[in-house]
N, C-alpha and C. Protein backbone atom coordinates (compact mmCIF):
# COMPACT_ATOMS: atom_id res chain seq x y z
N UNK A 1 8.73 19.19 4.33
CA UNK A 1 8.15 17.90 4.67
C UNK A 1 7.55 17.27 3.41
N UNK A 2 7.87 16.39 3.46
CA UNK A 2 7.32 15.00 2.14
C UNK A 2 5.85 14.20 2.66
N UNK A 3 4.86 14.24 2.38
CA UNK A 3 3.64 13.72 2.78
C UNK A 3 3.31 12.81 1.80
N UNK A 4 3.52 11.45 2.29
CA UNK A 4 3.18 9.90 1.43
C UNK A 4 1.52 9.35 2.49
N UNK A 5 0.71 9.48 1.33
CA UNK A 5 -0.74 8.91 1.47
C UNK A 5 -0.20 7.28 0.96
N UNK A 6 -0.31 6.54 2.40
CA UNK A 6 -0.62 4.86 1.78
C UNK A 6 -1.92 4.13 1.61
N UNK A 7 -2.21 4.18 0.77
CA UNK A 7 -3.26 3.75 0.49
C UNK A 7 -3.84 2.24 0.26
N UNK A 8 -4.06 1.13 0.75
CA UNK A 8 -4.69 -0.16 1.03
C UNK A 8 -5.88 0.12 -0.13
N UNK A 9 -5.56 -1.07 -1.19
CA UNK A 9 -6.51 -0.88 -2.14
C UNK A 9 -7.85 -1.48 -1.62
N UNK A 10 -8.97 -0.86 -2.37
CA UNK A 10 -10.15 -1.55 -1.68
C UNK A 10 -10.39 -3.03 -2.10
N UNK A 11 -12.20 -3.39 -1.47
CA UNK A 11 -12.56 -4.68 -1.89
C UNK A 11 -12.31 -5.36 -3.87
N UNK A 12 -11.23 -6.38 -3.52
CA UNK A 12 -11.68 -6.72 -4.92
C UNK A 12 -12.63 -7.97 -5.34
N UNK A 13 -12.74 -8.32 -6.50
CA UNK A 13 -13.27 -9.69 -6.49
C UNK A 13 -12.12 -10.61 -7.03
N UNK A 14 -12.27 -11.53 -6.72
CA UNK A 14 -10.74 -12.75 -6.35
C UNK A 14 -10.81 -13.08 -7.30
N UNK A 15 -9.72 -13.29 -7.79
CA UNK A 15 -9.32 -14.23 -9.55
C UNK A 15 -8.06 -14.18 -8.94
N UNK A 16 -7.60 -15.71 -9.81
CA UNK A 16 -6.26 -16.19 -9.57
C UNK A 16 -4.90 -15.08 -10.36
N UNK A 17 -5.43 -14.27 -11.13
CA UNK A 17 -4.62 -13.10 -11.46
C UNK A 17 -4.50 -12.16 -10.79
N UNK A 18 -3.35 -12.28 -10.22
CA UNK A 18 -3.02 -11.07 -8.99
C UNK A 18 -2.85 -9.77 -10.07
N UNK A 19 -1.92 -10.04 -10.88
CA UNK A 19 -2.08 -8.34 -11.48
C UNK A 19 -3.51 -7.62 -12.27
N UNK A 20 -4.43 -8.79 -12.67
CA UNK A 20 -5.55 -7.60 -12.89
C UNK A 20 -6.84 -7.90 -12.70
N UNK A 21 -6.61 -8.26 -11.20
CA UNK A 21 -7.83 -8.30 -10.46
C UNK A 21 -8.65 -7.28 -10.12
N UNK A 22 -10.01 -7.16 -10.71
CA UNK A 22 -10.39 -6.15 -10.37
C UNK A 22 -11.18 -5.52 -9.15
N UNK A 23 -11.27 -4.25 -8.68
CA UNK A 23 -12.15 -3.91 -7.74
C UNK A 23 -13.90 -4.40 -7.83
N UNK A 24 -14.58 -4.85 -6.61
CA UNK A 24 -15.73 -5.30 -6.55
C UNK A 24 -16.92 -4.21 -6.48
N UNK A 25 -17.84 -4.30 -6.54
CA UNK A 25 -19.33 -2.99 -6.67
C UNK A 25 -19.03 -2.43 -5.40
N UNK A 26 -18.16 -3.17 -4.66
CA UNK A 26 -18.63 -2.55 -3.33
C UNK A 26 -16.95 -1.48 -3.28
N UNK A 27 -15.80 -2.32 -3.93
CA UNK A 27 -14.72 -1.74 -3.60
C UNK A 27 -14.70 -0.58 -5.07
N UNK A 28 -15.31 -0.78 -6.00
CA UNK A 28 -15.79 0.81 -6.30
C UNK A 28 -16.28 1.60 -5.72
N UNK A 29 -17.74 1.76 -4.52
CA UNK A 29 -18.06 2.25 -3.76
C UNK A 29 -16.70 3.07 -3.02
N UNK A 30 -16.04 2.34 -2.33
CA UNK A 30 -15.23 2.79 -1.49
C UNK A 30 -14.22 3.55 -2.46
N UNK A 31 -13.55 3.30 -3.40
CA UNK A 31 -13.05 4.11 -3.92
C UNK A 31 -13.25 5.62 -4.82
N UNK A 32 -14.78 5.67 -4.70
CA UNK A 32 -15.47 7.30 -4.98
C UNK A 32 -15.00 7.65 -3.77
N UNK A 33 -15.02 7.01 -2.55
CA UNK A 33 -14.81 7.57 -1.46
C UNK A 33 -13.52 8.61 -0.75
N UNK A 34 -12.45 7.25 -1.22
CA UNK A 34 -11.20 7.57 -0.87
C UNK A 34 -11.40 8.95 -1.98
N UNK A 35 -11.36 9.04 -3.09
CA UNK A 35 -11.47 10.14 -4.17
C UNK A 35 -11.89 11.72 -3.45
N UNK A 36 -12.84 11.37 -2.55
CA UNK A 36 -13.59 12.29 -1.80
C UNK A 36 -12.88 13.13 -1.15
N UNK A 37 -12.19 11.97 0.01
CA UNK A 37 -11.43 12.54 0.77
C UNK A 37 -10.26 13.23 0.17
N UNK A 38 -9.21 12.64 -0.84
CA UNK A 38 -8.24 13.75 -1.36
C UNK A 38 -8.33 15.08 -1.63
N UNK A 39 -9.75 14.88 -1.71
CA UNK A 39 -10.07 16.67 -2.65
C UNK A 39 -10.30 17.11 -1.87
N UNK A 40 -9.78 17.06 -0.19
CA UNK A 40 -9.51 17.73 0.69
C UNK A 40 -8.15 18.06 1.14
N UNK A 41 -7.80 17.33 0.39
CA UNK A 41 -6.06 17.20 0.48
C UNK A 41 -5.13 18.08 -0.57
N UNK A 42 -3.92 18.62 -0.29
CA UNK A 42 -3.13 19.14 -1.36
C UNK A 42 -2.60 18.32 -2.24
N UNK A 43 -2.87 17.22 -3.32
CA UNK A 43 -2.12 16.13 -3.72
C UNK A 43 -1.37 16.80 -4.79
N UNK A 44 -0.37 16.52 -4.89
CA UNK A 44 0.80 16.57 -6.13
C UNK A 44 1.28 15.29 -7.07
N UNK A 45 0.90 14.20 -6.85
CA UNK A 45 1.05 12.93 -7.24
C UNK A 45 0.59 11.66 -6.75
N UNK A 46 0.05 11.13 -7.99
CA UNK A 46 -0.29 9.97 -7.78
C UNK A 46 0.11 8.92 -8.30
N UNK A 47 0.70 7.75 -7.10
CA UNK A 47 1.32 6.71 -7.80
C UNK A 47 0.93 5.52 -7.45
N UNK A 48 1.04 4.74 -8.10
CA UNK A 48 0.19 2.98 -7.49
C UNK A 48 1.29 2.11 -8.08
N UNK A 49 0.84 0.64 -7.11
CA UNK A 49 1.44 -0.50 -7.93
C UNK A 49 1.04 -0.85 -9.21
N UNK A 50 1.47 -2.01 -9.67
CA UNK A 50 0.71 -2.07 -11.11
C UNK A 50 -0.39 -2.90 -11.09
N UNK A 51 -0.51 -3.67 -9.51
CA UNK A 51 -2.05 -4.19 -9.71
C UNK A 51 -2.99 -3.27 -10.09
N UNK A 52 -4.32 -4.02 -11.00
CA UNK A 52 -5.13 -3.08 -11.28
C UNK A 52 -6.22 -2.45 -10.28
N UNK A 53 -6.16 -3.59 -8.96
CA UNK A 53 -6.98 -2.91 -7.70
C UNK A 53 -6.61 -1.87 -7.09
N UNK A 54 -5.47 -1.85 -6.91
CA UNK A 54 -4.51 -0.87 -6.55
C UNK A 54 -4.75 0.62 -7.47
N UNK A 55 -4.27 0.44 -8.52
CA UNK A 55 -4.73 1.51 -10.03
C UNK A 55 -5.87 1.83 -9.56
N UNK A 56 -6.92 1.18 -9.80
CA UNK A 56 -8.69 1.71 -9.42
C UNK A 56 -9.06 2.50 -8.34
N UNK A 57 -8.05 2.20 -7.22
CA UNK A 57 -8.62 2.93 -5.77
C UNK A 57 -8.03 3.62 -6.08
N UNK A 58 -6.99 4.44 -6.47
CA UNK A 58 -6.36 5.87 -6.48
C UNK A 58 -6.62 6.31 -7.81
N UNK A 59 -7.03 5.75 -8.99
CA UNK A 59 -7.09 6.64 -10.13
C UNK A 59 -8.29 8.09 -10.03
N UNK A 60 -8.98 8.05 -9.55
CA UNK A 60 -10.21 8.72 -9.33
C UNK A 60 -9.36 10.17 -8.98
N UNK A 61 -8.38 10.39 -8.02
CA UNK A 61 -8.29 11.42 -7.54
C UNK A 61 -6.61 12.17 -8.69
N UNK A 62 -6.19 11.33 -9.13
CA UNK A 62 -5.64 11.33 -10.38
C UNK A 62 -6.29 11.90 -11.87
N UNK A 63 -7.51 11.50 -11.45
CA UNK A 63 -8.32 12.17 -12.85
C UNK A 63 -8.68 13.62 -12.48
N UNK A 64 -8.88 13.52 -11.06
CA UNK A 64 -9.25 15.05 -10.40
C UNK A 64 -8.07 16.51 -10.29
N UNK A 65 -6.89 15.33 -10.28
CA UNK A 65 -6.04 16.72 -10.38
C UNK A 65 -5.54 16.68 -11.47
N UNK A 66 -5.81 15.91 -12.88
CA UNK A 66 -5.39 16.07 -13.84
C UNK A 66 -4.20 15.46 -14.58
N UNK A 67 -3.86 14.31 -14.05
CA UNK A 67 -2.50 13.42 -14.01
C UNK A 67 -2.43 12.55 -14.64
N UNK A 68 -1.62 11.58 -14.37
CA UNK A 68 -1.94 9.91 -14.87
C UNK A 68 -1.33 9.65 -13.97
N UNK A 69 -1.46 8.40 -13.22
CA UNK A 69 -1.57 7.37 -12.42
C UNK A 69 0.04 6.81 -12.23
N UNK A 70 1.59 6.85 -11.93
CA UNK A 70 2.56 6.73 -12.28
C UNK A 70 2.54 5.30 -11.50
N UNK A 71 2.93 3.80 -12.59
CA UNK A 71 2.68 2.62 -11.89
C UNK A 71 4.41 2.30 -11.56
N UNK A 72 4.57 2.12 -10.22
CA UNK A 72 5.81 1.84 -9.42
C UNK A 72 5.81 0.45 -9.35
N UNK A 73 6.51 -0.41 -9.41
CA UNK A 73 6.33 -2.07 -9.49
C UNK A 73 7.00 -2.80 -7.85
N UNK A 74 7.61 -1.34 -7.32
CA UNK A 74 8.35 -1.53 -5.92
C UNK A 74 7.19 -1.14 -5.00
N UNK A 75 6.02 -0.92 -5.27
CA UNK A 75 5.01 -0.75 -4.47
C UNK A 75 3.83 -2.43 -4.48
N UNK A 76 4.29 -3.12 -5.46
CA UNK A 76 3.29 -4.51 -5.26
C UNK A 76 3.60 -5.01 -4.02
N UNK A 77 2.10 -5.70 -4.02
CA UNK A 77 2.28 -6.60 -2.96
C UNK A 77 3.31 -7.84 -2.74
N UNK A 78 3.67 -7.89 -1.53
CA UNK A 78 4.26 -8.91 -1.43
C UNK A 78 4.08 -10.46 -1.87
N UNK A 79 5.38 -11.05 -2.38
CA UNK A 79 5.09 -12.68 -2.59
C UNK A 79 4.93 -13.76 -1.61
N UNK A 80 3.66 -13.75 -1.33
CA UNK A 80 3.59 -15.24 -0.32
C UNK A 80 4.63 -16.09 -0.75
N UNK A 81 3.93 -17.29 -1.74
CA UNK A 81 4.22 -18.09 -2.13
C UNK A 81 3.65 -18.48 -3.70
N UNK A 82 4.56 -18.99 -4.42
CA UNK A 82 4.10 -19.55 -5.84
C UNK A 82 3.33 -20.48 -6.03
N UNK A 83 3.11 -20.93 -5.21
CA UNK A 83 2.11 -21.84 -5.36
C UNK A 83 0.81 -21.80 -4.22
N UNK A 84 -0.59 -21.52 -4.28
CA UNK A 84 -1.31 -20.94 -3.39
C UNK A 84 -1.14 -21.78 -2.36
N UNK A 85 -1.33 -21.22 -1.00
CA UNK A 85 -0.72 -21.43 0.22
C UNK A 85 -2.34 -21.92 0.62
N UNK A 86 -2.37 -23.84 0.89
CA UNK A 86 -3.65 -24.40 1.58
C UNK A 86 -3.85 -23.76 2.86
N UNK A 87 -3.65 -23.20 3.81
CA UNK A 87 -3.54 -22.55 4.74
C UNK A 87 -3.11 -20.92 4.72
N UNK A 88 -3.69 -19.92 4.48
CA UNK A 88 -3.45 -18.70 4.08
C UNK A 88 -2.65 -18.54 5.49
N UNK A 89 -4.09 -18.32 6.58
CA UNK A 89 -3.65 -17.81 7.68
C UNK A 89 -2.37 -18.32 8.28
N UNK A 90 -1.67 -19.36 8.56
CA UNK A 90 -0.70 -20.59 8.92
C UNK A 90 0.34 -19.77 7.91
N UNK A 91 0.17 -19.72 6.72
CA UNK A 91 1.52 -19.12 5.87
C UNK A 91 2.09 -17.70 6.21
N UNK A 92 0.47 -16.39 6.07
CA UNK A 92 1.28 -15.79 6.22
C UNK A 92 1.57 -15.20 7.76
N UNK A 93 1.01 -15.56 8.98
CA UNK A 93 1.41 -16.12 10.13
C UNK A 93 2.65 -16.11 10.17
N UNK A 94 3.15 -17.40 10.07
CA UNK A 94 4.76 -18.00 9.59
C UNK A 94 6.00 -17.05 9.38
N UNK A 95 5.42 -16.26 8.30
CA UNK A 95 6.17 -15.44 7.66
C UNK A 95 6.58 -14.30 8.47
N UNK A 96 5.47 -13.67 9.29
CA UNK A 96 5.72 -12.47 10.66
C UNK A 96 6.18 -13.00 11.55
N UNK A 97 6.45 -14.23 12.04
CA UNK A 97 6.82 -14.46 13.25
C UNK A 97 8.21 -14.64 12.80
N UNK A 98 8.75 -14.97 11.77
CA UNK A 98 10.16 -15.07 11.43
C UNK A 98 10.26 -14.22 10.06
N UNK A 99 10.85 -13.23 10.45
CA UNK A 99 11.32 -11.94 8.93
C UNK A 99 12.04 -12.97 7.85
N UNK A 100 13.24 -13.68 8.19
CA UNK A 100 13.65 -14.47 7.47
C UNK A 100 13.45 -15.46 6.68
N UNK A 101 12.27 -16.25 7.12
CA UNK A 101 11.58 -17.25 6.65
C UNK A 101 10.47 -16.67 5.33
N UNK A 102 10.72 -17.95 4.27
CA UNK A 102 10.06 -17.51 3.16
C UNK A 102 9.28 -18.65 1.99
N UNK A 103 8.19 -18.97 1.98
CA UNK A 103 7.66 -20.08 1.24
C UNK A 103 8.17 -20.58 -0.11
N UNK A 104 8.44 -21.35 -0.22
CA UNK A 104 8.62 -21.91 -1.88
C UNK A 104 8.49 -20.64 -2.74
N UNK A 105 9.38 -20.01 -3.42
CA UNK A 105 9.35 -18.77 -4.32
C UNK A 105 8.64 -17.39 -3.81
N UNK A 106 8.33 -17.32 -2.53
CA UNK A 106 8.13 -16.16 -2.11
C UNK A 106 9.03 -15.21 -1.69
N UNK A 107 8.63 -14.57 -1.33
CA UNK A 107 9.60 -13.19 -0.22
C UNK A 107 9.33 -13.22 1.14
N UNK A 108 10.70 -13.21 1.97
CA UNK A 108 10.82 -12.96 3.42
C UNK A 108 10.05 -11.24 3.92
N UNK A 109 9.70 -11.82 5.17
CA UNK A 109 9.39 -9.96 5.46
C UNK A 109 10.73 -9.18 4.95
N UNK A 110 11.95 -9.61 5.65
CA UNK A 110 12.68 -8.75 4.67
C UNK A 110 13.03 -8.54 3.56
N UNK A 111 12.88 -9.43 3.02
CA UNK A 111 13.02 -9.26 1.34
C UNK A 111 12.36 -7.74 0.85
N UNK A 112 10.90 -8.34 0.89
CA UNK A 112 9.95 -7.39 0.55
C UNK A 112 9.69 -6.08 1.49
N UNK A 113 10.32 -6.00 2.91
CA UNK A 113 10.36 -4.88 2.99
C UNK A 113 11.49 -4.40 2.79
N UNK A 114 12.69 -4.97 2.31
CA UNK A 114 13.77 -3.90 1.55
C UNK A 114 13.56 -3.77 0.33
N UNK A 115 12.50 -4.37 -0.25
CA UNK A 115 12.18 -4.13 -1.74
C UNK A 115 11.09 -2.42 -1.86
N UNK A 116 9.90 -2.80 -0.09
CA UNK A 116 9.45 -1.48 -0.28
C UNK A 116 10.14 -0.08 0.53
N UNK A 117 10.67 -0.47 1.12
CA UNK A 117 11.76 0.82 1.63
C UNK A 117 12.69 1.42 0.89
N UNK A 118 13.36 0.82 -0.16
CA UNK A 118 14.12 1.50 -0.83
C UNK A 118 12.98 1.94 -1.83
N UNK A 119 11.91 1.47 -2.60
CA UNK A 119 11.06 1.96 -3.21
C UNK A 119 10.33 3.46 -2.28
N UNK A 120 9.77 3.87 -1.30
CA UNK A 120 10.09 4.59 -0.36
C UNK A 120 11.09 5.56 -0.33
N UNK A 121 11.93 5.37 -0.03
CA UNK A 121 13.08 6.48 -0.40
C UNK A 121 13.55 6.89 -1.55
N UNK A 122 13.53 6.01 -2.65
CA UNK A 122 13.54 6.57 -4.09
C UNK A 122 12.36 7.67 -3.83
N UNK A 123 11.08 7.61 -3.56
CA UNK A 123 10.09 8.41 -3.74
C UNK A 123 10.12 9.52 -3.08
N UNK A 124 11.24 9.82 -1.90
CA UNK A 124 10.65 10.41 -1.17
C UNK A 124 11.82 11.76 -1.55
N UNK A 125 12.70 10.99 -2.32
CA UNK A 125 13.89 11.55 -2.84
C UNK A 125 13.55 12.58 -4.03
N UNK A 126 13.03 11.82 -5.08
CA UNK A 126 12.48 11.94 -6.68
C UNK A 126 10.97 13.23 -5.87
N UNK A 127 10.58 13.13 -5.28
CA UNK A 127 9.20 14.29 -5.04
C UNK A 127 9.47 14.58 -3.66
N UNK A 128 10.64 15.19 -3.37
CA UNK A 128 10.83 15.82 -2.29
C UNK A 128 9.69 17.17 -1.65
N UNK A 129 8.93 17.32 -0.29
CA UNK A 129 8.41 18.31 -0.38
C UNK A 129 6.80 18.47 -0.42
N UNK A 130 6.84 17.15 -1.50
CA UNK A 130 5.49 16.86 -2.69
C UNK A 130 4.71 16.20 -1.64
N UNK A 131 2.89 16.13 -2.09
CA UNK A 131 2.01 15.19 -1.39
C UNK A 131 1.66 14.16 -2.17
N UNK A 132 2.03 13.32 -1.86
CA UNK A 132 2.11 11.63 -3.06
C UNK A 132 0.85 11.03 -2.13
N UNK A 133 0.28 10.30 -2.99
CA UNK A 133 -0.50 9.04 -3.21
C UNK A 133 -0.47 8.09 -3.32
N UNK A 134 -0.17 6.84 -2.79
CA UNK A 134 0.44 5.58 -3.23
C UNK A 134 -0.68 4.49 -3.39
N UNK A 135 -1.14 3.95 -4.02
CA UNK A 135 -1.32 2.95 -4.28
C UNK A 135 -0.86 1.36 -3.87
N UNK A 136 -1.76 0.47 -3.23
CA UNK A 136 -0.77 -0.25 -2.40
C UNK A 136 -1.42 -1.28 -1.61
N UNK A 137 -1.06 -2.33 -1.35
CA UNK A 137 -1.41 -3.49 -0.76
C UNK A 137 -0.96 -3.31 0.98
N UNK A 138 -1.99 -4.18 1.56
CA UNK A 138 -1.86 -4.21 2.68
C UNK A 138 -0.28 -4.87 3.62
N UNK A 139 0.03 -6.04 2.97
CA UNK A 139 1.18 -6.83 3.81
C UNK A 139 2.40 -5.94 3.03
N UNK A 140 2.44 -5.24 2.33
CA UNK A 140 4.09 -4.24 1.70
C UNK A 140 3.87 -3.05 2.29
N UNK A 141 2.42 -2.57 2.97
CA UNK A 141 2.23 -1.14 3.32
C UNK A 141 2.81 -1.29 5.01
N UNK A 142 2.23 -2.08 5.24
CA UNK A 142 2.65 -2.62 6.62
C UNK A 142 4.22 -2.99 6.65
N UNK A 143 4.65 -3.31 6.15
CA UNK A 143 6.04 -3.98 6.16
C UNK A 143 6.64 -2.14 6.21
N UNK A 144 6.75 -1.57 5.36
CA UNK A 144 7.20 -1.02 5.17
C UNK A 144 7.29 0.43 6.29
N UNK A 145 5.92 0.63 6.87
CA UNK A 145 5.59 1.44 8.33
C UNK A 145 6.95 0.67 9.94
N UNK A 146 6.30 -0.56 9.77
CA UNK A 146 6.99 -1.22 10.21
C UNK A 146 8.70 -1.14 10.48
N UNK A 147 9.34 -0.62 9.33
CA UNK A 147 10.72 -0.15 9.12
C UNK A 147 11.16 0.95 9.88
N UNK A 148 9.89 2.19 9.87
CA UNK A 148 10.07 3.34 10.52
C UNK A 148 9.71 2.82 11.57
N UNK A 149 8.65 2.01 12.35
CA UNK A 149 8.10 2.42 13.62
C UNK A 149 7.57 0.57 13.55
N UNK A 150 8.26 0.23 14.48
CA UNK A 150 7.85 -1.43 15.01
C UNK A 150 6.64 -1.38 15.66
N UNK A 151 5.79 -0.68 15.71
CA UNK A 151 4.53 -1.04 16.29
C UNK A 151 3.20 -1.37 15.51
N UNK A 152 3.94 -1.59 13.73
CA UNK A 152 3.24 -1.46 12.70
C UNK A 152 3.56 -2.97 12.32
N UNK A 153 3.39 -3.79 12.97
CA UNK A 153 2.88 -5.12 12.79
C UNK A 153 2.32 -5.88 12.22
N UNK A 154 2.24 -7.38 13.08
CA UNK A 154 1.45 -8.64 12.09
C UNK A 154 -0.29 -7.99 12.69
N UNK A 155 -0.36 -7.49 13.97
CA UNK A 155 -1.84 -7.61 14.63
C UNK A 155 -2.18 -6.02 14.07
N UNK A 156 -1.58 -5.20 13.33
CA UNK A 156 -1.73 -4.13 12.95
C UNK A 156 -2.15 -3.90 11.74
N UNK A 157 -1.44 -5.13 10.85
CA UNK A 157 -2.03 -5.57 9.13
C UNK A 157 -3.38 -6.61 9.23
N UNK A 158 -3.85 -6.99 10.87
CA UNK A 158 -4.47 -7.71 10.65
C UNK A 158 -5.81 -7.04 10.99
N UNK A 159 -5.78 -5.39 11.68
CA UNK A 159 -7.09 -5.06 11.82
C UNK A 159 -6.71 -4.17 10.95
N UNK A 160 -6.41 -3.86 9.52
CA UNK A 160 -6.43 -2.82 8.93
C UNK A 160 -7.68 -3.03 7.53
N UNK A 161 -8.30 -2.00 7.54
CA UNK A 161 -9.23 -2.01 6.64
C UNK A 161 -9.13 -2.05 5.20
N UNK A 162 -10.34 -2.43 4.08
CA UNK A 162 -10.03 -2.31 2.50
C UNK A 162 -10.99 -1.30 2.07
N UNK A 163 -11.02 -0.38 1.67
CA UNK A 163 -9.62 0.29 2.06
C UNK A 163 -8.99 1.19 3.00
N UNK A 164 -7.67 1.42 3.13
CA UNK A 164 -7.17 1.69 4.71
C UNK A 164 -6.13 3.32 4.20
N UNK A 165 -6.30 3.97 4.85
CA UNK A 165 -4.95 5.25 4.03
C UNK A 165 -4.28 5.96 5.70
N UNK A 166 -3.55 5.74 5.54
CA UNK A 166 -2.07 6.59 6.43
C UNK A 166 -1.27 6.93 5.91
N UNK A 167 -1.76 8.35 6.28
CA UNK A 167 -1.32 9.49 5.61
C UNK A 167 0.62 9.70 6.65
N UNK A 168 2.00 9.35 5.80
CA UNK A 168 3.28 9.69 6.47
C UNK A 168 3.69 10.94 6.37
N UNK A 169 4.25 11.67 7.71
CA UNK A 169 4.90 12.83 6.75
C UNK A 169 6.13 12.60 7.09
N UNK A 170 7.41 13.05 6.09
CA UNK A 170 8.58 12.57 6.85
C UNK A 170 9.13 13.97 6.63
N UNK A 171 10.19 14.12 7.00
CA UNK A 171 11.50 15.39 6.98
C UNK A 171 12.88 14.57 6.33
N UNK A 172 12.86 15.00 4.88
CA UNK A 172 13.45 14.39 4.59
C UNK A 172 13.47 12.47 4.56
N UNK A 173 14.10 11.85 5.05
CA UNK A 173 13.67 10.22 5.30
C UNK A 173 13.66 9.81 6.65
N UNK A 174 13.20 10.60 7.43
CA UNK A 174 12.72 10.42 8.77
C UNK A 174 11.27 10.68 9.06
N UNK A 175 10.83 9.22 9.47
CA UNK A 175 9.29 9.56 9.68
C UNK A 175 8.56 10.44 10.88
N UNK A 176 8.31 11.53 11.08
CA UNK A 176 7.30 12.30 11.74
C UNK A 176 6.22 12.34 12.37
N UNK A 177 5.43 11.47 11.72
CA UNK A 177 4.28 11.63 11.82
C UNK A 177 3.25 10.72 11.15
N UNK A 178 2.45 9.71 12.39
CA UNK A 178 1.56 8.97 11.04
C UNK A 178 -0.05 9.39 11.58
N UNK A 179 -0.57 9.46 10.43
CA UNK A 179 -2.29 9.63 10.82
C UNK A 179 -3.23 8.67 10.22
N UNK A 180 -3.90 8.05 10.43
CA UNK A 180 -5.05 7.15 9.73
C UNK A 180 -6.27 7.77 9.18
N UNK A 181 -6.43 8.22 7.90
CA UNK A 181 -7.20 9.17 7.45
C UNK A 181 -8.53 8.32 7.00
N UNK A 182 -8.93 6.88 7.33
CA UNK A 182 -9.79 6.63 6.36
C UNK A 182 -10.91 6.12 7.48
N UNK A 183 -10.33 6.65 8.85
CA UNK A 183 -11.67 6.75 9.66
C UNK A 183 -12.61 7.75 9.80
N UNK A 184 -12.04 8.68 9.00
CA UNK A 184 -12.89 10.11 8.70
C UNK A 184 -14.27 10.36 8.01
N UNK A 185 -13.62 9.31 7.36
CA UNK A 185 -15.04 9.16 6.11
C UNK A 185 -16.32 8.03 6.81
């Protein structure tokens, strides 16, 4: 069995730079946390997107087992739109109710979840066995659950926490098993 920790990066503070936005006092807080909880866990790898919020909530447990942080670029978050969306909720709304549909230079749900599913199976391929860490945004983590199991939704990304970890185990590339580990803490 292959055990993928998804990990929902914590609180950040907002800047119009999506790639190196950083975590907030509070979404440091939470990320000693998540840190906590691994070192209950068997981890073998840790990997994140290349946002740096993303990086911050999982590096901690990366420093603990002695690693570096491996940044996957098939784990970013999804593209709304290129140009900020006056209506967040209304856009990305829009976007779940039709997979196909996609804003001015963004990505369709499917786009981006065949961008994170095959990212997904590369991983699950490349660390067969292994307990991975992912690093990871909420609307690509969701998309991508979603692939295995349709009950992983728009109302499912919409009560999910910052930060949020479901823990997959699969057999091979069949999903098994999901648990929500970050109500523990």
């Amino acid at each position: 069995m292959t055990i993928l920790y998804f990990v929902r990066h914590a609180h950040s503070t907002y800047t119009p730079d999506e790639l190196n936005r950083p975590l907030s006092e509070r979404g440091f807080t939470d990320a000693t946390n998540v840190t906590k909880l691994f070192k209950t866990e068997e981890i073998d790898i840790v990997v994140s997107s290349p946002y740096k919020r993303a990086v911050q909530t999982v590096e901690g447990i990366a420093e603990h087992i002695k690693i570096e942080v491996e940044i996957i670029d098939g784990f970013k978050e999804r593209i709304l739109t290129t140009v900020p969306a006056e209506d967040f909720t209304h856009a990305i709304t829009k976007v779940w109710e039709d997979f196909n549909f996609s804003w001015e230079g963004g990505e369709s749900n499917i786009v981006a979840q065949k961008r994170g599913v095959e990212t997904t199976y590369n991983l699950l391929e490349k660390y067969k066995d292994k307990n991975v860490v992912i690093g990871t945004h909420g609307n690509i983590m969701v998309l991508i659950m979603n692939f295995f199991d349709k009950q992983y939704d728009f109302s499912f990304w919409q009560n999910l926490d910052m930060p949020d970890i479901y823990k997959l185990t699969f057999d091979d590339k069949v999903l098994r098993n999901v648990e929500r580990l970050w109500e523990r803490l």
